[in-house]
N, C-alpha and C. Protein backbone atom coordinates (compact mmCIF):
# COMPACT_ATOMS: atom_id res chain seq x y z
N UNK A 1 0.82 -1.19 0.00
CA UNK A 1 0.00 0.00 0.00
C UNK A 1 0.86 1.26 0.00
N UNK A 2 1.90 1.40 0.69
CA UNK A 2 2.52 2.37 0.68
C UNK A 2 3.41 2.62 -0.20
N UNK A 3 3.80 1.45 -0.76
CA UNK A 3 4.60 1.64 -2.33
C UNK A 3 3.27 2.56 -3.56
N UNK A 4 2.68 2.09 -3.68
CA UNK A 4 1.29 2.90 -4.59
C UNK A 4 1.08 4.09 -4.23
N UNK A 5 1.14 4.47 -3.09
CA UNK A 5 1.05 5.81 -2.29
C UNK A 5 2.23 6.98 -2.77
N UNK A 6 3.01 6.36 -2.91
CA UNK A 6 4.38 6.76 -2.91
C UNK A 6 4.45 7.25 -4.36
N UNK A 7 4.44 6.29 -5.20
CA UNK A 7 3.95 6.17 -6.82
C UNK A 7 2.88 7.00 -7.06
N UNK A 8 1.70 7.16 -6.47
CA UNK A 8 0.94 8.08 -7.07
C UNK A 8 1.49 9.61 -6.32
N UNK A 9 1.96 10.01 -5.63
CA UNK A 9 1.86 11.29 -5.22
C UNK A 9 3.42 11.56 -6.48
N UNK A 10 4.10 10.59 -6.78
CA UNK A 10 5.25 11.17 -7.37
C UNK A 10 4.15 11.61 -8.93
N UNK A 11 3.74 10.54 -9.19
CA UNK A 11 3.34 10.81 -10.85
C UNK A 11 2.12 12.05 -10.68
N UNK A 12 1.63 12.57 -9.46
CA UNK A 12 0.93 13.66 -9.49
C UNK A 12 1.95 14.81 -9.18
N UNK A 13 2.74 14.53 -8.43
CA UNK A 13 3.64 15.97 -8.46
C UNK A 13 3.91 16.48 -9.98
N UNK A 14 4.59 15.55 -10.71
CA UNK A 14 5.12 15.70 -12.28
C UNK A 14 4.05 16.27 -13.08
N UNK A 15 2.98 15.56 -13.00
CA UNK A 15 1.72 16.40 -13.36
C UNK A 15 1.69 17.87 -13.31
N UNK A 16 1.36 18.03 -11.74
CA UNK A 16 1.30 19.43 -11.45
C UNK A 16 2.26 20.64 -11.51
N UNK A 17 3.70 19.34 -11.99
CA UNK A 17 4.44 20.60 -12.48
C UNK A 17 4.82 20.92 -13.79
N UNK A 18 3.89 20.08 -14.42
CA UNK A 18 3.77 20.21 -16.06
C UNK A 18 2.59 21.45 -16.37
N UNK A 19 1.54 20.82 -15.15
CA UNK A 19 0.99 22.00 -15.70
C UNK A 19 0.88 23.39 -15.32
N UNK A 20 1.97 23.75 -14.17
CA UNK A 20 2.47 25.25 -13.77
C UNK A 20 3.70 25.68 -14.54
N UNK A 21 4.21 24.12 -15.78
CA UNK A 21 5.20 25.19 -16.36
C UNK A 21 4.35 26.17 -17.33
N UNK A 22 3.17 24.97 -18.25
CA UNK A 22 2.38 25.24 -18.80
C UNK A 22 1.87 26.89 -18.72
N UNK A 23 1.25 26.98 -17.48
CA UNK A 23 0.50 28.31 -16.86
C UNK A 23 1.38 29.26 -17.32
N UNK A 24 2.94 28.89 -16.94
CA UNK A 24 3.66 30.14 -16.68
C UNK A 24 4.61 30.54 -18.04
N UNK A 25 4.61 29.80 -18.96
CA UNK A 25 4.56 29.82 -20.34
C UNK A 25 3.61 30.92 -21.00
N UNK A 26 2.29 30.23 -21.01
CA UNK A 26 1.07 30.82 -21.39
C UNK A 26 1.12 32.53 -20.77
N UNK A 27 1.48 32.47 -19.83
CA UNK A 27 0.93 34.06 -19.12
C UNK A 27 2.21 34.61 -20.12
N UNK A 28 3.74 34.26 -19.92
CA UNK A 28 4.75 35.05 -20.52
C UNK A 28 3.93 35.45 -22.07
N UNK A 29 3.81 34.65 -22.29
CA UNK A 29 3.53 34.85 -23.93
C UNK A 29 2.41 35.84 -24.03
N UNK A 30 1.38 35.54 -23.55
CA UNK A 30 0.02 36.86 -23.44
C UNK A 30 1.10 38.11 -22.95
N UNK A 31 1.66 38.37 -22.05
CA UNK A 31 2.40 39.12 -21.83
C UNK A 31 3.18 40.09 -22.46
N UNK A 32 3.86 39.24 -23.12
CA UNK A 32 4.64 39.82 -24.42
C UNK A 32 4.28 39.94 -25.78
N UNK A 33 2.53 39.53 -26.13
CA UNK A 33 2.22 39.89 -27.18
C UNK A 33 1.18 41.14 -26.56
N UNK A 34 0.88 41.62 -25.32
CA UNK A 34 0.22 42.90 -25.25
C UNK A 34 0.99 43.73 -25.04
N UNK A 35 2.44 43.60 -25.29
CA UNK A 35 3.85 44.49 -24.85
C UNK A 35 4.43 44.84 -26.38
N UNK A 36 4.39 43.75 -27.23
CA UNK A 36 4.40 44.20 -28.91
C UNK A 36 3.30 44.09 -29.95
N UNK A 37 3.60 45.08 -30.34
CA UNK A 37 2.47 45.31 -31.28
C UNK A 37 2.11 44.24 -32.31
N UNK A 38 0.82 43.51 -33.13
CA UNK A 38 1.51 42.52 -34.24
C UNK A 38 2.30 42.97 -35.46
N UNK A 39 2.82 41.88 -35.75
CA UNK A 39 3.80 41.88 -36.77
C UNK A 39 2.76 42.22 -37.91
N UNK A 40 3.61 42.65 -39.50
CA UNK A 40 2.87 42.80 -40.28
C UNK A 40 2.42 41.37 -41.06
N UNK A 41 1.44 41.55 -42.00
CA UNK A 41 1.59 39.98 -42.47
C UNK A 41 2.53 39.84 -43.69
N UNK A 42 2.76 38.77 -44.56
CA UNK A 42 3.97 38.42 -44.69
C UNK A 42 3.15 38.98 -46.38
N UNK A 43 4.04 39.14 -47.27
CA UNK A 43 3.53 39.75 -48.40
C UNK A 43 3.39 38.44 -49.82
N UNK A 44 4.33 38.03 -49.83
CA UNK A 44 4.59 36.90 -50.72
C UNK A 44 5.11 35.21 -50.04
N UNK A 45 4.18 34.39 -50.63
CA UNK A 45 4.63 33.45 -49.85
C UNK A 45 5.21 31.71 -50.42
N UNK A 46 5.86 32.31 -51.57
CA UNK A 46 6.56 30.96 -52.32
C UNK A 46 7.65 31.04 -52.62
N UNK A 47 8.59 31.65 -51.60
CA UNK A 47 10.04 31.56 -51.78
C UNK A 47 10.48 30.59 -51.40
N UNK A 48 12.03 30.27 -51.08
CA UNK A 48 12.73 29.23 -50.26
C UNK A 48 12.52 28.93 -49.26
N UNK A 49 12.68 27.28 -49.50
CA UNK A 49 12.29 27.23 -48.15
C UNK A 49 13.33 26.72 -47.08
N UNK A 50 12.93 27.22 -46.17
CA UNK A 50 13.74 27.40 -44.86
C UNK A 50 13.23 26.88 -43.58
N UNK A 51 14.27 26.71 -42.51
CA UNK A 51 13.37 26.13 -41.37
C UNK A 51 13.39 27.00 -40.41
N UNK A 52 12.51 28.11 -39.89
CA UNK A 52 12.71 29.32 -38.80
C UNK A 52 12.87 28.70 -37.59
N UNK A 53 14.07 29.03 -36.92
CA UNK A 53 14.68 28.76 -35.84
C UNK A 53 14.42 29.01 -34.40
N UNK A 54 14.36 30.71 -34.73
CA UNK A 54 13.66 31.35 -33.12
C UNK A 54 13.87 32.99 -33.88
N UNK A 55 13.56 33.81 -32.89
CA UNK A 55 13.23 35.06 -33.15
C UNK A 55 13.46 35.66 -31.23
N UNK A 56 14.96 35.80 -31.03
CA UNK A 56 15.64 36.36 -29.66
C UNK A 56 15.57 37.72 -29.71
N UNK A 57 15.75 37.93 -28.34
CA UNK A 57 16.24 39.86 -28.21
C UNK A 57 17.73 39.48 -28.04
N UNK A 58 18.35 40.66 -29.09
CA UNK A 58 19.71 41.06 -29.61
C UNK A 58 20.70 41.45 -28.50
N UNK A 59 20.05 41.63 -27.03
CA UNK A 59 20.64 42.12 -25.73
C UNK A 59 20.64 41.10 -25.08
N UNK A 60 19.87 40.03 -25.15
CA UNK A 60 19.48 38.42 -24.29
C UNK A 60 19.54 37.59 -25.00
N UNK A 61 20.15 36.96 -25.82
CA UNK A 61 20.06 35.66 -27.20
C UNK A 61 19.66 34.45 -26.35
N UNK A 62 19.25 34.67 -25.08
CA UNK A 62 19.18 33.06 -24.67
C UNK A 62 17.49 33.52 -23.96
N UNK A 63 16.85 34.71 -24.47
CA UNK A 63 15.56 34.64 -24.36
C UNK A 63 14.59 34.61 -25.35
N UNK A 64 14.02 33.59 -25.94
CA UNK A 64 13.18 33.39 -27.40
C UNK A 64 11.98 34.68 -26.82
N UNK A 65 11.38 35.33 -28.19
CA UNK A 65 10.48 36.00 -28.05
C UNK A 65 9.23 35.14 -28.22
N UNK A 66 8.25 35.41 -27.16
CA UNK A 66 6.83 33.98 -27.80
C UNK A 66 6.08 35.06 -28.10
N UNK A 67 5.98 36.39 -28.29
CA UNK A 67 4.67 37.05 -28.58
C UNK A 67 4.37 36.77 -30.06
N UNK A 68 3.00 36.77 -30.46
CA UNK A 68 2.37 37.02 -31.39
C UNK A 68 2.86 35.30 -32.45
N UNK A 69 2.90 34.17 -31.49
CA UNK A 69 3.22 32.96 -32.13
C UNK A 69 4.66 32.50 -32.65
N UNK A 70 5.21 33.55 -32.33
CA UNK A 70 6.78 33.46 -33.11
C UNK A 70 7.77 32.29 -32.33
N UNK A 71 7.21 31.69 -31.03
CA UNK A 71 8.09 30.71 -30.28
C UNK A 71 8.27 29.40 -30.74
N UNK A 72 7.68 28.73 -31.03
CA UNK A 72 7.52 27.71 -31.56
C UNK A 72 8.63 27.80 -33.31
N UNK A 73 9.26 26.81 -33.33
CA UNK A 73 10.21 26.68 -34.49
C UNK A 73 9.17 25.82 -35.48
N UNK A 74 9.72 25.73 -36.86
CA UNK A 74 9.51 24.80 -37.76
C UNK A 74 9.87 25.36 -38.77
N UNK A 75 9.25 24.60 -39.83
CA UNK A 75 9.47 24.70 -41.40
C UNK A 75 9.11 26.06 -42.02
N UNK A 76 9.42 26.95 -43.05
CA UNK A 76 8.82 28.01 -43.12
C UNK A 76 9.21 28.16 -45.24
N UNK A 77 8.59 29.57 -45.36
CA UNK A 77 9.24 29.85 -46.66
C UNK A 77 9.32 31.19 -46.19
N UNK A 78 10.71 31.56 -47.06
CA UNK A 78 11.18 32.53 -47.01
C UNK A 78 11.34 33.47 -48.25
N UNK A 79 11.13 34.75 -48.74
CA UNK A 79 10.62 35.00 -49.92
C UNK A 79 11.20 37.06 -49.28
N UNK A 80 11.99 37.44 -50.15
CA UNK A 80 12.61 38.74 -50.31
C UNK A 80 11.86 39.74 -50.90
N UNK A 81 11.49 40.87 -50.85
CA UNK A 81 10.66 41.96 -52.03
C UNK A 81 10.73 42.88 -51.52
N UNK A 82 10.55 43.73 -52.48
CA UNK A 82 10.36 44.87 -51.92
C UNK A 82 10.29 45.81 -50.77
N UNK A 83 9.17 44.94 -50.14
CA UNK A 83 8.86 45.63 -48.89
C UNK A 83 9.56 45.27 -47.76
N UNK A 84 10.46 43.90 -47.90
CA UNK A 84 11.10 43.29 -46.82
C UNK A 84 11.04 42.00 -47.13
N UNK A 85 11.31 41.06 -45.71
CA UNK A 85 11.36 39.90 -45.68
C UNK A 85 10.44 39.02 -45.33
N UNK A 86 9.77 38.19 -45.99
CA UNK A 86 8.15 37.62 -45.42
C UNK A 86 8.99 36.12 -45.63
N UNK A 87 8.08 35.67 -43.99
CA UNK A 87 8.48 34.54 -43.27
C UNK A 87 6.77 34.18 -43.01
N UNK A 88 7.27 32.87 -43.62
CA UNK A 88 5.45 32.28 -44.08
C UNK A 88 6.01 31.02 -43.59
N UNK A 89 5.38 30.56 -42.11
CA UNK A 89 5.50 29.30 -41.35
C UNK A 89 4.21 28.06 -41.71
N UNK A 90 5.07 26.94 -41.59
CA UNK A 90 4.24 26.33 -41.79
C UNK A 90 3.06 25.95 -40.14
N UNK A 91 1.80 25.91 -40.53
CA UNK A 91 1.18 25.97 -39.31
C UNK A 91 1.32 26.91 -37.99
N UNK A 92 1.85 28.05 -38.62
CA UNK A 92 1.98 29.38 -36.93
C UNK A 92 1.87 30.67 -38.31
N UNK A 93 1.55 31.31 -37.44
CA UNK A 93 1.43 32.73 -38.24
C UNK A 93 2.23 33.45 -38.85
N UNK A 94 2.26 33.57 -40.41
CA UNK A 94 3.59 34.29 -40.87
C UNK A 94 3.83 35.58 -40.83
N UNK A 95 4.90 36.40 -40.79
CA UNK A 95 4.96 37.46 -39.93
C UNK A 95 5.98 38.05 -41.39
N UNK A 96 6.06 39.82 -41.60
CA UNK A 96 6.76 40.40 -42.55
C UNK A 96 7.71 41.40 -41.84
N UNK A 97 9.04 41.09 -42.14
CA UNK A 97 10.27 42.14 -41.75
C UNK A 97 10.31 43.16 -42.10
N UNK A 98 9.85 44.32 -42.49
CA UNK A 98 9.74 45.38 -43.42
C UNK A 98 11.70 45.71 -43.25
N UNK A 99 11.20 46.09 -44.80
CA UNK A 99 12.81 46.70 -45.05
C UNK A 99 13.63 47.45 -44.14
N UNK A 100 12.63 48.66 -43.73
CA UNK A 100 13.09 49.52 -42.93
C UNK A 100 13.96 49.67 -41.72
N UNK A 101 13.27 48.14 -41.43
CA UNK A 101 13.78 47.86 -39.53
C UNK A 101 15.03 47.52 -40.03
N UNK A 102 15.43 46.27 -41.21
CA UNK A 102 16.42 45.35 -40.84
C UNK A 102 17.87 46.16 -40.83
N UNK A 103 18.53 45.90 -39.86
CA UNK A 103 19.36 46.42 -39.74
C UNK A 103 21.05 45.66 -40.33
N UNK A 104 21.02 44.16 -40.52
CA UNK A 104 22.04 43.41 -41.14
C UNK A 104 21.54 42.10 -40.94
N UNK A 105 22.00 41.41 -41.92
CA UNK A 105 21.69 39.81 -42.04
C UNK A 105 23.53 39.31 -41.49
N UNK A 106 23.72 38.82 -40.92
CA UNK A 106 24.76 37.76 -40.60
C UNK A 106 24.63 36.24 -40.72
N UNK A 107 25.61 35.83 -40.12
CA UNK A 107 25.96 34.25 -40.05
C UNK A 107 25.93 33.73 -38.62
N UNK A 108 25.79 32.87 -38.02
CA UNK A 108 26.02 32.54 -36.73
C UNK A 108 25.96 31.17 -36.40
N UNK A 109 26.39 30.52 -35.82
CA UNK A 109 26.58 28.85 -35.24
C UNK A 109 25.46 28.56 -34.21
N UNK A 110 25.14 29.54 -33.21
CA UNK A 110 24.35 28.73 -32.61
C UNK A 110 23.73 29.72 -32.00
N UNK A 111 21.93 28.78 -31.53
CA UNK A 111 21.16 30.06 -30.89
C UNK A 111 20.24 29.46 -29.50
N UNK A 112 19.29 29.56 -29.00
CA UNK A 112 18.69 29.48 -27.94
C UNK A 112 19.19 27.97 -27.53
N UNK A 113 18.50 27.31 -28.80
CA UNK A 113 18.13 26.00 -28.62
C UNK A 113 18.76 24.78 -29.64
N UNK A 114 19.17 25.93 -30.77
CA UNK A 114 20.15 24.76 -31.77
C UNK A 114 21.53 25.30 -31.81
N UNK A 115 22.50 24.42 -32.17
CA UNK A 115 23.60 24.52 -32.52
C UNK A 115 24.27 23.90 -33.70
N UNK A 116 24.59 24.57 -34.69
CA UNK A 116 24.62 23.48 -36.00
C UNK A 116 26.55 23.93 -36.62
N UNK A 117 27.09 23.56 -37.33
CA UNK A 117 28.08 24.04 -37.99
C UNK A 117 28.40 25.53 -37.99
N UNK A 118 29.50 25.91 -38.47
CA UNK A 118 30.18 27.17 -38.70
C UNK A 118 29.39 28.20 -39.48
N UNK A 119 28.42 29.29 -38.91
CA UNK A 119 27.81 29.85 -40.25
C UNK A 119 26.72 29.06 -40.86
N UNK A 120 26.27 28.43 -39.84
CA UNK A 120 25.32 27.30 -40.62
C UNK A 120 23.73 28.28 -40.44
N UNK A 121 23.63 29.18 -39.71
CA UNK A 121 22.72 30.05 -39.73
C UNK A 121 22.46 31.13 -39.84
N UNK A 122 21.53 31.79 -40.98
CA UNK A 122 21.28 33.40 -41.32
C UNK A 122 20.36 33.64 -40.12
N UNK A 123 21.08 34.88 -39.84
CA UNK A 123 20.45 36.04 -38.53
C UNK A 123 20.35 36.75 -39.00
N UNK A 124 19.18 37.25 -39.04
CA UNK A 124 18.66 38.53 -39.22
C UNK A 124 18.47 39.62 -38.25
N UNK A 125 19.42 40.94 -37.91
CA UNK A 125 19.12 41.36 -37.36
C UNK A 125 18.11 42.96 -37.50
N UNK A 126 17.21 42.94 -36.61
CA UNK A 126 16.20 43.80 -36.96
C UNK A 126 15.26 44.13 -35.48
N UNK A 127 14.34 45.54 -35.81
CA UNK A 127 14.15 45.86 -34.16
C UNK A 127 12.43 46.04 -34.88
N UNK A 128 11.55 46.04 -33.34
CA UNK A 128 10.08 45.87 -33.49
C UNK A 128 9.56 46.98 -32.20
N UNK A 129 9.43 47.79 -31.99
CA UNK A 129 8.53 48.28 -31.14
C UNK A 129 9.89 48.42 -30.08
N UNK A 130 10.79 49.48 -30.67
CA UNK A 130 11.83 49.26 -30.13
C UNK A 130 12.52 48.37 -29.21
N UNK A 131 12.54 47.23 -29.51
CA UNK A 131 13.57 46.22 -29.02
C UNK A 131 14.21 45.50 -30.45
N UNK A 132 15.89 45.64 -29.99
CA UNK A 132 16.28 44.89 -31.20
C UNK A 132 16.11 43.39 -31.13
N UNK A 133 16.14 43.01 -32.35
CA UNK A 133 15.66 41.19 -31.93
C UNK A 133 17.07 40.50 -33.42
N UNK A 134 16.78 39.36 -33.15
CA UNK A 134 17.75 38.33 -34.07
C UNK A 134 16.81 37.50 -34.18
N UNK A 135 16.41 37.19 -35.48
CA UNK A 135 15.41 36.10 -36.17
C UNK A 135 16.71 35.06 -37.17
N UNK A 136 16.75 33.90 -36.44
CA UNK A 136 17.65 32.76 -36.74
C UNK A 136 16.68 31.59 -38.21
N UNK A 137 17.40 31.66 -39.17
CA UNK A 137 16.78 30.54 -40.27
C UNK A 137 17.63 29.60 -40.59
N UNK A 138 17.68 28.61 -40.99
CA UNK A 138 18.38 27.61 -41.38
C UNK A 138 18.21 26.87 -42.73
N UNK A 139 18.93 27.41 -43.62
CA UNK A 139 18.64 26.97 -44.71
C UNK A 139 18.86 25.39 -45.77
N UNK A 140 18.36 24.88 -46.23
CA UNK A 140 18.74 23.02 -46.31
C UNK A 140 20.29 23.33 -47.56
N UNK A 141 20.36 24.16 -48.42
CA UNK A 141 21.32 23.87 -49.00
C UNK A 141 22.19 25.41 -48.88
N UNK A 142 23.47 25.44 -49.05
CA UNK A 142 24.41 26.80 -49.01
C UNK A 142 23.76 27.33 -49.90
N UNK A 143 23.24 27.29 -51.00
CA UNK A 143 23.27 28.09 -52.47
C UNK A 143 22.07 28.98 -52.04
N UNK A 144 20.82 27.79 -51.57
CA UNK A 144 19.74 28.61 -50.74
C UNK A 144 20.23 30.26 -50.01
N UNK A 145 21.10 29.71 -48.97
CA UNK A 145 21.88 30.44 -48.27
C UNK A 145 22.53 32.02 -48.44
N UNK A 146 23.06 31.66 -49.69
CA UNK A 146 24.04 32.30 -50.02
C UNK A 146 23.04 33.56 -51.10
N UNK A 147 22.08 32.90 -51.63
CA UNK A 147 20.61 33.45 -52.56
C UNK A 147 20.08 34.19 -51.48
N UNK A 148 19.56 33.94 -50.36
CA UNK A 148 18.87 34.61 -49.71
C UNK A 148 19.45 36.01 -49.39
N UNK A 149 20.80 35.89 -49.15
CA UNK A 149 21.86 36.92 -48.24
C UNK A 149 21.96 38.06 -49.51
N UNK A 150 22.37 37.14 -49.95
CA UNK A 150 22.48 38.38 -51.68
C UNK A 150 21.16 39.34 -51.91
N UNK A 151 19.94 38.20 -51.84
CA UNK A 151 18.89 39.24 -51.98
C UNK A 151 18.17 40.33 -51.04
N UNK A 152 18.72 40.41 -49.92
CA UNK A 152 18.66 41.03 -48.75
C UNK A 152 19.53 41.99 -49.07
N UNK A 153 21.57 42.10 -48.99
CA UNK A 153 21.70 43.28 -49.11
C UNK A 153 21.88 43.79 -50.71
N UNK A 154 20.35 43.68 -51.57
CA UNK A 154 20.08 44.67 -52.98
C UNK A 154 19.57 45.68 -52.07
């Protein structure tokens, strides 16, 4: 009896602290999307494709921004014009860089949560409602890579 006892209060603790990380997730994020304004929407959406990484503040790289859906990583397309840079996710909301903000595209090895090769990732750096931020992509081939960067600084 007291072995079961034991066993259930452990597998309810884990519970309950799944779901206060949960809570405290959820509130950050409401938080920080009534603290930035939304993003614009993305203008064109059949460029390269890319896998969006995270989207950090440029003063904290080891704090992902979650407002307005941007926390969550995956697959995306990435597509250059005119107006900026439109980042069209698969399944989360695609969001548009306007020209104006971006301030330089770089290279970088590693970010919140991945770490890949030398330069294996375009950073974009660029600011929103005054905070500067770094939006990390990962592209499947160099040429991708090397296409994207080019068409950024025309």
């Amino acid at each position: 009896m007291t072995r079961e006892l034991i066993g259930f209060m452990m597998v309810s603790l884990v519970l309950v602290i799944a779901v206060l990380v949960g809570v405290s997730y959820r509130r950050k994020r409401i938080a920080e999307s009534a603290s930035f304004n939304p993003l614009p929407k993305p203008r064109k959406c059949d460029g390269v494709e890319a896998f969006y990484v995270s989207t950090v503040f440029a003063e904290n790289p080891l704090r992902r921004l979650l407002a307005h859906g941007l926390g969550p990583r995956g697959k995306a397309s990435v597509a250059v014009t005119a107006d900026g840079i439109s980042i069209c996710r698969k399944g989360e909301q695609g969001f548009l860089i306007a020209k104006q903000v971006v301030q330089r595209v770089g290279k970088s090895t590693a970010t919140i949560d991945r770490a890949v090769e030398p330069g294996g990732l375009s950073s974009i750096y660029w600011s929103h409602d005054g905070a500067d931020l770094i939006t990390n992509l990962r592209f499947s081939g160099k040429s991708d890579r090397e296409s994207f960067e080019k068409e950024v600084a025309i």
